[in-house]
C-alpha atoms as a PDB file:
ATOM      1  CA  UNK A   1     -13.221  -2.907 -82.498  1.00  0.00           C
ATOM      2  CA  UNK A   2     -16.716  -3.534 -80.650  1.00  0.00           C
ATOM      3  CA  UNK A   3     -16.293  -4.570 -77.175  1.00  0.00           C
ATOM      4  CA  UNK A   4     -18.017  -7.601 -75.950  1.00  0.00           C
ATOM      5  CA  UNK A   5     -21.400  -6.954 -74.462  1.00  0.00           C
ATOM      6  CA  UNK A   6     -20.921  -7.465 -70.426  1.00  0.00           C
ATOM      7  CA  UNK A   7     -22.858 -10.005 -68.492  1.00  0.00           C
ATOM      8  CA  UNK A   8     -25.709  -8.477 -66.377  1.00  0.00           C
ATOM      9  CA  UNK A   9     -25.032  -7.939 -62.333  1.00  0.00           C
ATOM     10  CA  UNK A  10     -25.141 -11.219 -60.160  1.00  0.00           C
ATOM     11  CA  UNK A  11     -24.056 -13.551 -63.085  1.00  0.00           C
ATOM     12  CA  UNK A  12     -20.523 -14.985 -62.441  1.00  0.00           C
ATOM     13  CA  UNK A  13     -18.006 -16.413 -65.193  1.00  0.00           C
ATOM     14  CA  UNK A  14     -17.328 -20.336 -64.950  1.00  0.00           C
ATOM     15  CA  UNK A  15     -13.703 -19.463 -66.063  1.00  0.00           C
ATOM     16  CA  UNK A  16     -15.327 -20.806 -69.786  1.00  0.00           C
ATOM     17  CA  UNK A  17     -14.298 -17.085 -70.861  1.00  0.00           C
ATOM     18  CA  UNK A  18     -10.570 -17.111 -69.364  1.00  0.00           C
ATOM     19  CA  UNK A  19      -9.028 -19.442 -70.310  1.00  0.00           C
ATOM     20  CA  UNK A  20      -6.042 -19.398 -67.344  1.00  0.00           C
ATOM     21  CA  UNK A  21      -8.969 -18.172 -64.520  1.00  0.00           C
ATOM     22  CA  UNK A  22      -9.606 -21.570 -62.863  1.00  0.00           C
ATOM     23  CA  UNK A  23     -13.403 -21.583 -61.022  1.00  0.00           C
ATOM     24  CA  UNK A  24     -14.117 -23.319 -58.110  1.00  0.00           C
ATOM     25  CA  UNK A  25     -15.379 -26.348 -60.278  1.00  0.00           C
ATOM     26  CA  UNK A  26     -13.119 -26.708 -62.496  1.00  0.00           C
ATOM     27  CA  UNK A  27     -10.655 -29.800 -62.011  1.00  0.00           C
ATOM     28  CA  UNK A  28      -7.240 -28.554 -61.320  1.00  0.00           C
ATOM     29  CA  UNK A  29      -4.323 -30.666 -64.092  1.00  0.00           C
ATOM     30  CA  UNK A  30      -2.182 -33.388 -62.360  1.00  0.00           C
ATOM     31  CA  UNK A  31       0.809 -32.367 -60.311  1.00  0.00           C
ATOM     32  CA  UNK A  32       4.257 -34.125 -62.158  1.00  0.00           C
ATOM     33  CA  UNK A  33       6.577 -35.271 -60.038  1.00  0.00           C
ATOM     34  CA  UNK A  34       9.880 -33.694 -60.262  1.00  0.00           C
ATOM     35  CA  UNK A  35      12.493 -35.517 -62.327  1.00  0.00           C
ATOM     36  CA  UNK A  36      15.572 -36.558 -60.157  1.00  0.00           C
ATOM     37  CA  UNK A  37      19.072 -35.843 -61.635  1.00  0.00           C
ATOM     38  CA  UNK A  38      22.331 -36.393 -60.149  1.00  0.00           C
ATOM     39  CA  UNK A  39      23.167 -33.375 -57.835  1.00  0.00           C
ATOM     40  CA  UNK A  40      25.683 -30.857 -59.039  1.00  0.00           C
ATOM     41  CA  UNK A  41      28.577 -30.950 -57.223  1.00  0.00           C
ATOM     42  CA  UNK A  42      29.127 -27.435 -55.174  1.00  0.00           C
ATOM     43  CA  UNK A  43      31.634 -24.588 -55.454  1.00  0.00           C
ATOM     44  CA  UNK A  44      34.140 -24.739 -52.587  1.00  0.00           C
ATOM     45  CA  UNK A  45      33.705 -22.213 -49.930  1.00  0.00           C
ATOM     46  CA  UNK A  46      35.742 -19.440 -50.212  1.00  0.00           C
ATOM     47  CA  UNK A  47      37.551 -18.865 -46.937  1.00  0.00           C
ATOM     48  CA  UNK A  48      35.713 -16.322 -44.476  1.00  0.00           C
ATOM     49  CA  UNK A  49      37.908 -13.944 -42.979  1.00  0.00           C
ATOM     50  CA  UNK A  50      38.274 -13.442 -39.261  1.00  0.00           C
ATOM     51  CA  UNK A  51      38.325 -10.400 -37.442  1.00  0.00           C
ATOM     52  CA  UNK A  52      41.647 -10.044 -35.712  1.00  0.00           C
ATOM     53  CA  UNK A  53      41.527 -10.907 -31.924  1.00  0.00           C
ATOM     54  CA  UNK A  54      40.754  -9.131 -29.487  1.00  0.00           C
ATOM     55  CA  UNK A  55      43.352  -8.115 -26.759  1.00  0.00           C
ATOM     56  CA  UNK A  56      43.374  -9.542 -23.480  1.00  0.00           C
ATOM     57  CA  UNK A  57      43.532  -5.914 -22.198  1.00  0.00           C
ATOM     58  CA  UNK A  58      42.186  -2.806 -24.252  1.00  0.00           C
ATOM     59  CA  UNK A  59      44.313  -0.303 -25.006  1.00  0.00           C
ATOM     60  CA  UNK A  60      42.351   2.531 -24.075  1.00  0.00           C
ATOM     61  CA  UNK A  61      39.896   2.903 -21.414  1.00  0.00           C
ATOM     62  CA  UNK A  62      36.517   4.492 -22.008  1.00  0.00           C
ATOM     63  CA  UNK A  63      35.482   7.256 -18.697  1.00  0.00           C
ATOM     64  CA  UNK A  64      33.123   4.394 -17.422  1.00  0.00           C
ATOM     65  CA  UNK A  65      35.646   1.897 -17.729  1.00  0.00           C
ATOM     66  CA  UNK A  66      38.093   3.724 -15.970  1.00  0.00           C
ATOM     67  CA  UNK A  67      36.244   5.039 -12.899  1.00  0.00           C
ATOM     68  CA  UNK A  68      34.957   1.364 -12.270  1.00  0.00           C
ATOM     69  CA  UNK A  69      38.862   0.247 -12.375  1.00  0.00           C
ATOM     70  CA  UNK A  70      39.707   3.514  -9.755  1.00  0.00           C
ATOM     71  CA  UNK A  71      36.019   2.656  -8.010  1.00  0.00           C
ATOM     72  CA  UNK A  72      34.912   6.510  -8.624  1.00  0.00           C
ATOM     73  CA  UNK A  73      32.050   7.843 -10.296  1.00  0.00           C
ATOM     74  CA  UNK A  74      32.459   8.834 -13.701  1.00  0.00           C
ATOM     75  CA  UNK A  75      30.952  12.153 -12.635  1.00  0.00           C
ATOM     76  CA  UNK A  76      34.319  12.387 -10.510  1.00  0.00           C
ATOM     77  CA  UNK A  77      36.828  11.630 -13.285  1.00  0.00           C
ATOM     78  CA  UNK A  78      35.099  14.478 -15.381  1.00  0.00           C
ATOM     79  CA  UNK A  79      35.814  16.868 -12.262  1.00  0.00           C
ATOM     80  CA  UNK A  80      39.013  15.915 -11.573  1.00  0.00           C
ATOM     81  CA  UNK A  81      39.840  16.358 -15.635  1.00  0.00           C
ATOM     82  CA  UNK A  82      38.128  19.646 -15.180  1.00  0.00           C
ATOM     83  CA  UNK A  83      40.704  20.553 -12.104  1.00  0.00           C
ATOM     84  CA  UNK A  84      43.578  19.034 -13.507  1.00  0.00           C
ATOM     85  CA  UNK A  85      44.250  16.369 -10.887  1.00  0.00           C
ATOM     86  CA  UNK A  86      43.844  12.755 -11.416  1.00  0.00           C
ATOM     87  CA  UNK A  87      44.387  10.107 -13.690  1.00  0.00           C
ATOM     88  CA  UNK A  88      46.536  11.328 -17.284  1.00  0.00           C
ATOM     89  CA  UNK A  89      43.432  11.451 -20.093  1.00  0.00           C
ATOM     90  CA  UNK A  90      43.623  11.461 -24.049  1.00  0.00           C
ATOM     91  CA  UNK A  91      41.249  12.959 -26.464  1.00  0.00           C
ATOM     92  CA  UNK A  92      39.699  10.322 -28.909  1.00  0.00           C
ATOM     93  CA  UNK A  93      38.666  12.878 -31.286  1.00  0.00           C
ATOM     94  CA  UNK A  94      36.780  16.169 -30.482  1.00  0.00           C
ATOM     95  CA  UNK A  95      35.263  15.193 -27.132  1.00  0.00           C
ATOM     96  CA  UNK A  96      36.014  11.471 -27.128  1.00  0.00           C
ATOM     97  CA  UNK A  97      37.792  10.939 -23.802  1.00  0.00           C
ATOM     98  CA  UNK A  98      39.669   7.667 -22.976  1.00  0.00           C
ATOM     99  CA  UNK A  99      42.334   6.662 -20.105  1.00  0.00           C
ATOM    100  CA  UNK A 100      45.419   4.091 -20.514  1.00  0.00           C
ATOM    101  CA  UNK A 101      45.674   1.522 -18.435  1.00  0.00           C
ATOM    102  CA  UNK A 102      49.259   2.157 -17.959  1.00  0.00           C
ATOM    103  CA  UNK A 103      48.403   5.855 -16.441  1.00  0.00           C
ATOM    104  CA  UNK A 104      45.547   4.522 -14.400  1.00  0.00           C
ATOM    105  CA  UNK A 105      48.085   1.808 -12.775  1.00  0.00           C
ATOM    106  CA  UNK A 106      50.539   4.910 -12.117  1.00  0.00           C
ATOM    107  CA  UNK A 107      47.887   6.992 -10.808  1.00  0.00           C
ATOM    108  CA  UNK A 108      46.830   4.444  -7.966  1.00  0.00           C
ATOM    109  CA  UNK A 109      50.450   3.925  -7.353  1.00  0.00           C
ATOM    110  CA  UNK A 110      50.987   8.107  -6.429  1.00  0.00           C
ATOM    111  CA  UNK A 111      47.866   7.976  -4.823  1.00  0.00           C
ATOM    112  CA  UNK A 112      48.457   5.265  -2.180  1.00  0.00           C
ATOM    113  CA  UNK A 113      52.294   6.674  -1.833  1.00  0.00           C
ATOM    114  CA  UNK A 114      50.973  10.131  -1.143  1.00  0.00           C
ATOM    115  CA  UNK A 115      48.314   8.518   2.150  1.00  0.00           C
ATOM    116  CA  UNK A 116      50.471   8.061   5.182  1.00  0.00           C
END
């Protein structure tokens, strides 16, 4: 098929040649109102489930956590876990360390029996 011969430089289309291209002149159709209906009625809410609460006290201690219970430097509780003295430790993993509360309490308890 031949194409359509193109309009010279500087001459603009009215939109006359697309038909859905709206120009700046052309009017623009009426805006219809949207119908009302009768709302549908919603789907009840399933429930949403809730995380399970959290202790009062956590069960293990992270390094930071502990040495601000024993007021130490966590720089100190990795020393004395490199000496063997101090507070009883567990591994969380490969080099996850944590402390229970329960050996921190006994800790300060040998440690204030032991100062005269």
């Amino acid at each position: 098929m031949p194409r359509a011969a193109k309009s010279g430089r500087g001459e603009r289309s009215c939109g006359k040649n697309r038909p859905r291209q709206l120009s700046l002149f052309d009017e623009l159709p009426p805006v219809r109102a949207p119908i009302p209906t009768a709302e549908k009625p919603r789907p009840a809410k399933r429930s949403v489930r809730r995380p399970a609460p959290i202790p009062e006290r956590p069960l293990v201690l992270t390094p930071a956590q502990a040495a601000a219970l024993l007021n130490v430097r966590p720089a100190t509780l990795k020393s004395w876990r490199a000496k063997g003295i101090g507070p009883t430790f567990v591994k969380r993993g490969a080099r996850l360390i944590g402390y229970l509360p329960e050996a921190l309490t006994a800790f300060l308890r040998e440690s204030a029996a032991q100062k005269p």
